[in-house]
C-alpha atoms as a PDB file:
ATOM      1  CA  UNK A   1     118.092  96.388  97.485  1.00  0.00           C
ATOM      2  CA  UNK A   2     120.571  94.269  99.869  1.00  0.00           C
ATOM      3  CA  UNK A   3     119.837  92.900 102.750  1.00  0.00           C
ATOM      4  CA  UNK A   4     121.803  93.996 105.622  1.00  0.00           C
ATOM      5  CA  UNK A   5     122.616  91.701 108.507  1.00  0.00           C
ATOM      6  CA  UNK A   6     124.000  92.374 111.707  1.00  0.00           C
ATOM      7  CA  UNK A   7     127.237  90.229 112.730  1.00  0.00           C
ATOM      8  CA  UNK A   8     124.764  88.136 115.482  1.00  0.00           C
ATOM      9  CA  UNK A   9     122.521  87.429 112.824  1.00  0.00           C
ATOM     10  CA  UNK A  10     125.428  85.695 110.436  1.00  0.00           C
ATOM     11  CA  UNK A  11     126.517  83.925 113.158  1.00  0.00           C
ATOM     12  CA  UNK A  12     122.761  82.261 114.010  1.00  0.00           C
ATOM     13  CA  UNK A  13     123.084  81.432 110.283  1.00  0.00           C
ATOM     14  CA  UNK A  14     126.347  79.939 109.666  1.00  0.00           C
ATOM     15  CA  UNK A  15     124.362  77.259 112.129  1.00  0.00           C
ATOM     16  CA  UNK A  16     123.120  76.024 108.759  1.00  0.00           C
ATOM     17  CA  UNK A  17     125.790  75.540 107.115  1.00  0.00           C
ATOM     18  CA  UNK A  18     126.834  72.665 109.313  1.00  0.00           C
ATOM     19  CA  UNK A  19     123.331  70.636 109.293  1.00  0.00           C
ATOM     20  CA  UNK A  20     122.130  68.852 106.106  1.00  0.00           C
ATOM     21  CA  UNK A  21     120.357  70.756 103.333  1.00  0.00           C
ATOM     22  CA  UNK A  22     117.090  69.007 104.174  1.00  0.00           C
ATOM     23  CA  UNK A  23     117.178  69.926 107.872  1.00  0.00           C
ATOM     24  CA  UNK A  24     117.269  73.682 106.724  1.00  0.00           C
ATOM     25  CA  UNK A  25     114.345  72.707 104.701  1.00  0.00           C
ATOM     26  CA  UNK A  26     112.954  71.565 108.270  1.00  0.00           C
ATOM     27  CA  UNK A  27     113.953  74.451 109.439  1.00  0.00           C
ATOM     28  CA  UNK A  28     111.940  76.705 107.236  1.00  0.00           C
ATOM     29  CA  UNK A  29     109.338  75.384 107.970  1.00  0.00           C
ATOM     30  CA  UNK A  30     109.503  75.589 111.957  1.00  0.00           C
ATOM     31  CA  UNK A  31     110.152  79.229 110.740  1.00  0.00           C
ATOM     32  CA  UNK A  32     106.916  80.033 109.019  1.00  0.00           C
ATOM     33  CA  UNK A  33     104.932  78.130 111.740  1.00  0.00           C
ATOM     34  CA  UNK A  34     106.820  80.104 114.197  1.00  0.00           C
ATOM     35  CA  UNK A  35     105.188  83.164 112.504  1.00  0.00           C
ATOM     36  CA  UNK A  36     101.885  81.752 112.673  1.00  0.00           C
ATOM     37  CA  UNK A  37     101.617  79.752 115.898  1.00  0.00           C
ATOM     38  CA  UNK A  38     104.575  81.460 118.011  1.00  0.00           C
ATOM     39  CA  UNK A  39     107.931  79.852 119.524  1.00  0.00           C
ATOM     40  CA  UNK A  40     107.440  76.160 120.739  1.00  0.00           C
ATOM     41  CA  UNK A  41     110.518  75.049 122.850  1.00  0.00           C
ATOM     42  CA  UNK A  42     109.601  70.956 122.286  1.00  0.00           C
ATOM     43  CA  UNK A  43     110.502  71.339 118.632  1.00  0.00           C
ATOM     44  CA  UNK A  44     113.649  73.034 119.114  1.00  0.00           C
ATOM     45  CA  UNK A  45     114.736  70.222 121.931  1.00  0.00           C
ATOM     46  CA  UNK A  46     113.426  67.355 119.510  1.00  0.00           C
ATOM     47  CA  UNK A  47     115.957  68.965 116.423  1.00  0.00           C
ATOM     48  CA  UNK A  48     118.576  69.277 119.099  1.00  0.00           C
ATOM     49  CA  UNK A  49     118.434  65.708 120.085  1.00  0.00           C
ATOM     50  CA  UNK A  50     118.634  64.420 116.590  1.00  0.00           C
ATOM     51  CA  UNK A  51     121.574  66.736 115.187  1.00  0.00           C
ATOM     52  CA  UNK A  52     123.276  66.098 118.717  1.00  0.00           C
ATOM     53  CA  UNK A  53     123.267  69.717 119.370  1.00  0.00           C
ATOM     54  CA  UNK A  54     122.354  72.606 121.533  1.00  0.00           C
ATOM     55  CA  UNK A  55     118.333  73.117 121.427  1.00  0.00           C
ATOM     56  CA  UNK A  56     119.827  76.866 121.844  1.00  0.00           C
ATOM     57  CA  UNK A  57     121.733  75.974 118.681  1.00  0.00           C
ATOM     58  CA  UNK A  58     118.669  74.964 116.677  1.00  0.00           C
ATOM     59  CA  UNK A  59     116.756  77.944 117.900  1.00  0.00           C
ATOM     60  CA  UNK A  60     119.199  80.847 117.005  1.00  0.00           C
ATOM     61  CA  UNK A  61     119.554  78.645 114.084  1.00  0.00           C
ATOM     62  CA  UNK A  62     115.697  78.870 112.793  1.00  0.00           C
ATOM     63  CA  UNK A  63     115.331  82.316 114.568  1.00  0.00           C
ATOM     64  CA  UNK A  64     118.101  83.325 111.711  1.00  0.00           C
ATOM     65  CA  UNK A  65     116.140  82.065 109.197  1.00  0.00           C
ATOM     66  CA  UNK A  66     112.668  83.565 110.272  1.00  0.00           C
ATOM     67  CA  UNK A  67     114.472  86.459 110.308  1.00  0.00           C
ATOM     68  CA  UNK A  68     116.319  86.179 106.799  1.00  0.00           C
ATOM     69  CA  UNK A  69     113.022  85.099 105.897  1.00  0.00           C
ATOM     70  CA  UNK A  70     110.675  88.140 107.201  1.00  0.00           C
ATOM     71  CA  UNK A  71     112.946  91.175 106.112  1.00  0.00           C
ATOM     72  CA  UNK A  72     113.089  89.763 102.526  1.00  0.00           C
ATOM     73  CA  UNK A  73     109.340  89.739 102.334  1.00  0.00           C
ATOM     74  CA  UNK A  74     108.989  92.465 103.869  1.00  0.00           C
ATOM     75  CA  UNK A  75     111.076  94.576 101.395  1.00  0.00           C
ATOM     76  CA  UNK A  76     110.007  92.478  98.356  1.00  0.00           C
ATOM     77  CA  UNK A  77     113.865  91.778  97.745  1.00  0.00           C
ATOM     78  CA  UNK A  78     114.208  90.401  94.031  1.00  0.00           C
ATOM     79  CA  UNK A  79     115.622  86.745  93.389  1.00  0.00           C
ATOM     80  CA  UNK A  80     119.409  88.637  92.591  1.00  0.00           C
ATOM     81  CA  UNK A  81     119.472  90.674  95.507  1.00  0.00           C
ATOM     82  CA  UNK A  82     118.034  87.720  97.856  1.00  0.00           C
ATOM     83  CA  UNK A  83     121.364  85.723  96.447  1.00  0.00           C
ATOM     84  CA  UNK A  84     123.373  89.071  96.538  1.00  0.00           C
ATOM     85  CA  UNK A  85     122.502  88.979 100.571  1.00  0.00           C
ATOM     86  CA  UNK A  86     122.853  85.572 100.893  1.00  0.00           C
ATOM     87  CA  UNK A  87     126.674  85.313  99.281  1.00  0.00           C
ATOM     88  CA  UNK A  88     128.366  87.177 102.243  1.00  0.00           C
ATOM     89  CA  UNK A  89     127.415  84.491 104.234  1.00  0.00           C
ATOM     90  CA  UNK A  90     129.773  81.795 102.561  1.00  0.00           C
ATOM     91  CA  UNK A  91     127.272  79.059 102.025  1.00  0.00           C
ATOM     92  CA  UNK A  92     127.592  76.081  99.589  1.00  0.00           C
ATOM     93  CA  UNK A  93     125.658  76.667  95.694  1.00  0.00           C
ATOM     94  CA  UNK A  94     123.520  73.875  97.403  1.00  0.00           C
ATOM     95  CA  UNK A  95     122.636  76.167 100.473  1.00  0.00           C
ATOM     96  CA  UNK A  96     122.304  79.285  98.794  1.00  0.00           C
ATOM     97  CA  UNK A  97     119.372  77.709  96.408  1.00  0.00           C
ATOM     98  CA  UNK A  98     117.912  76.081  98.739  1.00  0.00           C
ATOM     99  CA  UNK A  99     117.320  79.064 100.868  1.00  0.00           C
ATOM    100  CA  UNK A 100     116.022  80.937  97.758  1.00  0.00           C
ATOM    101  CA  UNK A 101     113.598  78.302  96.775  1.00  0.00           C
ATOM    102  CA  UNK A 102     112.298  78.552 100.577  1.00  0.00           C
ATOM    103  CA  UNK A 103     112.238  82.698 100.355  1.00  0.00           C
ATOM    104  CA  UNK A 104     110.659  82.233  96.702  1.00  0.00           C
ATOM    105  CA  UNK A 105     107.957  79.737  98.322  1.00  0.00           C
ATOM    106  CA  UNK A 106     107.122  81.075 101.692  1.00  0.00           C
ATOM    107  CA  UNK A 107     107.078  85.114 100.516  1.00  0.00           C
ATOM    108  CA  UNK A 108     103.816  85.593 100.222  1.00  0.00           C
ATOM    109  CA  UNK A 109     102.714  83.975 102.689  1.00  0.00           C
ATOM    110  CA  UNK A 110     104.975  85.535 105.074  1.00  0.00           C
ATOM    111  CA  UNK A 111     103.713  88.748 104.018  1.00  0.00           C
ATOM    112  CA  UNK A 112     100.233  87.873 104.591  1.00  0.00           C
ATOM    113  CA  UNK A 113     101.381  86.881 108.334  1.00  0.00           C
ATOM    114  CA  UNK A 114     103.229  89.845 108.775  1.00  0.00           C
ATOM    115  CA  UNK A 115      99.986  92.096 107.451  1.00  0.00           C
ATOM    116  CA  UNK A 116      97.537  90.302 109.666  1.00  0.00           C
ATOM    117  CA  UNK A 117     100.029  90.971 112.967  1.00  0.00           C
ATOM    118  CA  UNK A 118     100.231  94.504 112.038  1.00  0.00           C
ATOM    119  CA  UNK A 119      97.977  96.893 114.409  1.00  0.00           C
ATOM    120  CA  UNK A 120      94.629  97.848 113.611  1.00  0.00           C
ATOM    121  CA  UNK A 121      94.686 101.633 114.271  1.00  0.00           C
ATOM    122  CA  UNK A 122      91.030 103.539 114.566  1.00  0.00           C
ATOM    123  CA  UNK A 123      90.419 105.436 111.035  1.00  0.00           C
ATOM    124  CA  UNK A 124      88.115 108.478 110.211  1.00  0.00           C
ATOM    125  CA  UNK A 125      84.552 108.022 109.652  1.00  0.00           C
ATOM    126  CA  UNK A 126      82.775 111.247 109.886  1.00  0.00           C
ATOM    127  CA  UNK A 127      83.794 114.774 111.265  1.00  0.00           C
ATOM    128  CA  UNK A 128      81.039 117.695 113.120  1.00  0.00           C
ATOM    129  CA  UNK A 129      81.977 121.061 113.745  1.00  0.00           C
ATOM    130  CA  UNK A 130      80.586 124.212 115.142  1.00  0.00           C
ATOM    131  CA  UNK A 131      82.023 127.473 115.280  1.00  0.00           C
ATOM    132  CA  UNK A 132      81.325 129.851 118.418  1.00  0.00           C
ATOM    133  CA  UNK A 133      81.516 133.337 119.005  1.00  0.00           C
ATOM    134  CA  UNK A 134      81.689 134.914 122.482  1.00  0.00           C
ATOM    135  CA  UNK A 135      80.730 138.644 121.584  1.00  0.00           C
ATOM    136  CA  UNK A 136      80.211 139.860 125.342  1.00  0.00           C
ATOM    137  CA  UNK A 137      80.673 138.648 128.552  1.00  0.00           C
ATOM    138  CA  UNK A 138      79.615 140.820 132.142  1.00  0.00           C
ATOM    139  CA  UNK A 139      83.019 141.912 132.827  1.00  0.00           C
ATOM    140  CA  UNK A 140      83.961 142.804 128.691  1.00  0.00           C
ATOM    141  CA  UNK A 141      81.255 144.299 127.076  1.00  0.00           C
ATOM    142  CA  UNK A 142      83.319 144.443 123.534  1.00  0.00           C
ATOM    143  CA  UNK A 143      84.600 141.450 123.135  1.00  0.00           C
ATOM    144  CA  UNK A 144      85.162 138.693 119.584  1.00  0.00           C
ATOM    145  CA  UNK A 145      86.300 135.136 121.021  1.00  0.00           C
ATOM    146  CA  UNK A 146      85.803 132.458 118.212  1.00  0.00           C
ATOM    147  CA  UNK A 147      85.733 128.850 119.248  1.00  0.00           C
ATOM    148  CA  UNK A 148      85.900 125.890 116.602  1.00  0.00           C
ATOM    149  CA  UNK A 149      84.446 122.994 118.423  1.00  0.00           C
ATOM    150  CA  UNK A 150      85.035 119.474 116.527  1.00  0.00           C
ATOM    151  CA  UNK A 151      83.463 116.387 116.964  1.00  0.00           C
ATOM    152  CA  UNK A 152      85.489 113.477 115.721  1.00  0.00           C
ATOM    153  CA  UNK A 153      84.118 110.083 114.893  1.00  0.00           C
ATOM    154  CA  UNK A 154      86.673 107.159 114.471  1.00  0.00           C
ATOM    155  CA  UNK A 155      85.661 103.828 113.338  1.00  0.00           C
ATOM    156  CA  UNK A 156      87.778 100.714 114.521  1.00  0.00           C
ATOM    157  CA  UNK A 157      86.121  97.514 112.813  1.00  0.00           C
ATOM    158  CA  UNK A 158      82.575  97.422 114.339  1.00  0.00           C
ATOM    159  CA  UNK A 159      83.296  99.279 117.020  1.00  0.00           C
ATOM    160  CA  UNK A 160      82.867 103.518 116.641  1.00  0.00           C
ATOM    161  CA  UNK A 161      84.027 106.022 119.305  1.00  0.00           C
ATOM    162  CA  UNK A 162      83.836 109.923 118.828  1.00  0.00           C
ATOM    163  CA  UNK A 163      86.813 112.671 120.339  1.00  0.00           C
ATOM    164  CA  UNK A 164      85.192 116.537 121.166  1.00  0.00           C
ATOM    165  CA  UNK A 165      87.770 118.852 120.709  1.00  0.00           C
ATOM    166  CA  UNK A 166      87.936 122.772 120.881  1.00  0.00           C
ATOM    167  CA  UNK A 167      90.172 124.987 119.173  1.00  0.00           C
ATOM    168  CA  UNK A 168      90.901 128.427 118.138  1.00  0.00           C
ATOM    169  CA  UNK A 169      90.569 129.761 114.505  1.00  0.00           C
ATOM    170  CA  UNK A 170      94.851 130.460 114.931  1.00  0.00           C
ATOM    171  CA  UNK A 171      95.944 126.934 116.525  1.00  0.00           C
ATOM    172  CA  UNK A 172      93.147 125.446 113.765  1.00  0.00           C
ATOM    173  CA  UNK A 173      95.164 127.147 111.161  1.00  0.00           C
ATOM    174  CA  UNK A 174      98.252 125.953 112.603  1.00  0.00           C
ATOM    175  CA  UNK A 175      96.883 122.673 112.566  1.00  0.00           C
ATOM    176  CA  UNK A 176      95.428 122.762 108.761  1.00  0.00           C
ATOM    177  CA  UNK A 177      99.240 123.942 107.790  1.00  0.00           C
ATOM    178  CA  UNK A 178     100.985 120.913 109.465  1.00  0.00           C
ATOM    179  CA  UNK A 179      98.538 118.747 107.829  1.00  0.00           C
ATOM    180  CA  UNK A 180      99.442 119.905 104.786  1.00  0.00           C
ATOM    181  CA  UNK A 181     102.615 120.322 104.964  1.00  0.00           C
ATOM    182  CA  UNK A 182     103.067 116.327 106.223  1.00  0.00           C
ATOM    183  CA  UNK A 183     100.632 115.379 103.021  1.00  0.00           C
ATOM    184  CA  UNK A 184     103.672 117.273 100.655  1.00  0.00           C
ATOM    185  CA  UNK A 185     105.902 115.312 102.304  1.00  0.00           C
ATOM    186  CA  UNK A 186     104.048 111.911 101.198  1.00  0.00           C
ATOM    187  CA  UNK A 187     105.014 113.283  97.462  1.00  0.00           C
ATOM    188  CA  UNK A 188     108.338 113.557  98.131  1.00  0.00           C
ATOM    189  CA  UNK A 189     110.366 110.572  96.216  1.00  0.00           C
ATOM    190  CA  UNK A 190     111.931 109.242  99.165  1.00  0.00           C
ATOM    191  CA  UNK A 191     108.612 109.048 100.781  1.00  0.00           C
ATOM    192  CA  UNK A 192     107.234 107.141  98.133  1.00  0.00           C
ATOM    193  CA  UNK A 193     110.608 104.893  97.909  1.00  0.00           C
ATOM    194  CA  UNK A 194     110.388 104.060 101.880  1.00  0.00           C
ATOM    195  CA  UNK A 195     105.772 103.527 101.341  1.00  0.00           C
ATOM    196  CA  UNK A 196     106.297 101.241  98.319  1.00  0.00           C
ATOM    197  CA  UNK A 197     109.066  98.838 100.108  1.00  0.00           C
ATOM    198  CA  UNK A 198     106.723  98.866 103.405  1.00  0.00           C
ATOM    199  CA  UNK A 199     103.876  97.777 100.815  1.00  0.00           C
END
């Protein structure tokens, strides 16, 4: 699988093809620690002064880069279609390994930043129902009104909450359908294709 960039983001790279090959070395690295620790403005205006440059020059430049970097981990792109992606940008041999051996290094770490920045959602724990039946009331005598009452519980790390909710039998059966339904779409091969490149 290629990697697609956008015309903006070739342009923040061909920034690197004017600096020395061990200054985009620097650069992946301000990269990765941009992942971890967020944006710091002193680095980019330290760079700037040094290369004689923009500091806005330096930080589209490694903003590229995190981002060449990130979308290749985060589709698992193989070592060919990481230098299939790279070629369109007309880099030097030199360049073009260089940002592979950075990719090759920094993947899996990158992928463990990008898992840990990911929201925690709440998950399923434990479910309690009840079903009620309404057979008479003062005004209908003959009357059947079924009520499913649910009690949710949802765990978030340590923390539990629980949801009440009350349905009828026909929305609940709605409901179940639609479930499944979504679960025989998981099956489908281009589900699987789009879970296992998010993975």
């Amino acid at each position: 699988m290629l990697l697609v960039l956008s015309e903006e983001h070739k342009e923040h790279l061909g920034f690197l093809s004017e600096v020395d090959p061990t200054v985009v070395g620097e650069f992946g690295r301000i990269a990765v620690e941009f992942l971890k620790k967020g944006s710091n403005p002193k680095i980019y205006e330290g760079a700037a002064r040094k290369l004689n440059v923009s500091s806005e020059s330096v930080q589209h430049g490694v903003e590229g880069l995190m981002y060449l970097l990130t979308e290749s981990s985060k589709l698992m792109i193989s070592e060919v279609d990481f230098q299939d992606s790279v070629l369109v940008l007309g880099f030097s041999e030199e360049l073009n390994k260089l940002l592979l051996q950075l990719y090759l290094e920094n993947r899996k770490e990158i992928r463990q930043i990008l898992s840990k920045l990911a929201p925690s959602l709440p998950h399923y724990h434990n479910l309690e129902w009840r079903l009620d039946v309404q057979l008479a009331s003062r005004a209908l005598r003959h009357q059947v009104k079924p009520t499913v009452t649910l009690k949710l519980h949802l765990e978030d790390g340590a923390k539990r909450s629980a949801h009440v909710l009350q349905t009828d039998p026909a929305t609940l059966q709605h409901l179940i359908q639609e479930l499944e339904r979504a679960l025989g779409e998981l099956k489908t091969n281009h589900c699987r294709r789009i879970l296992r490149n998010i993975k």
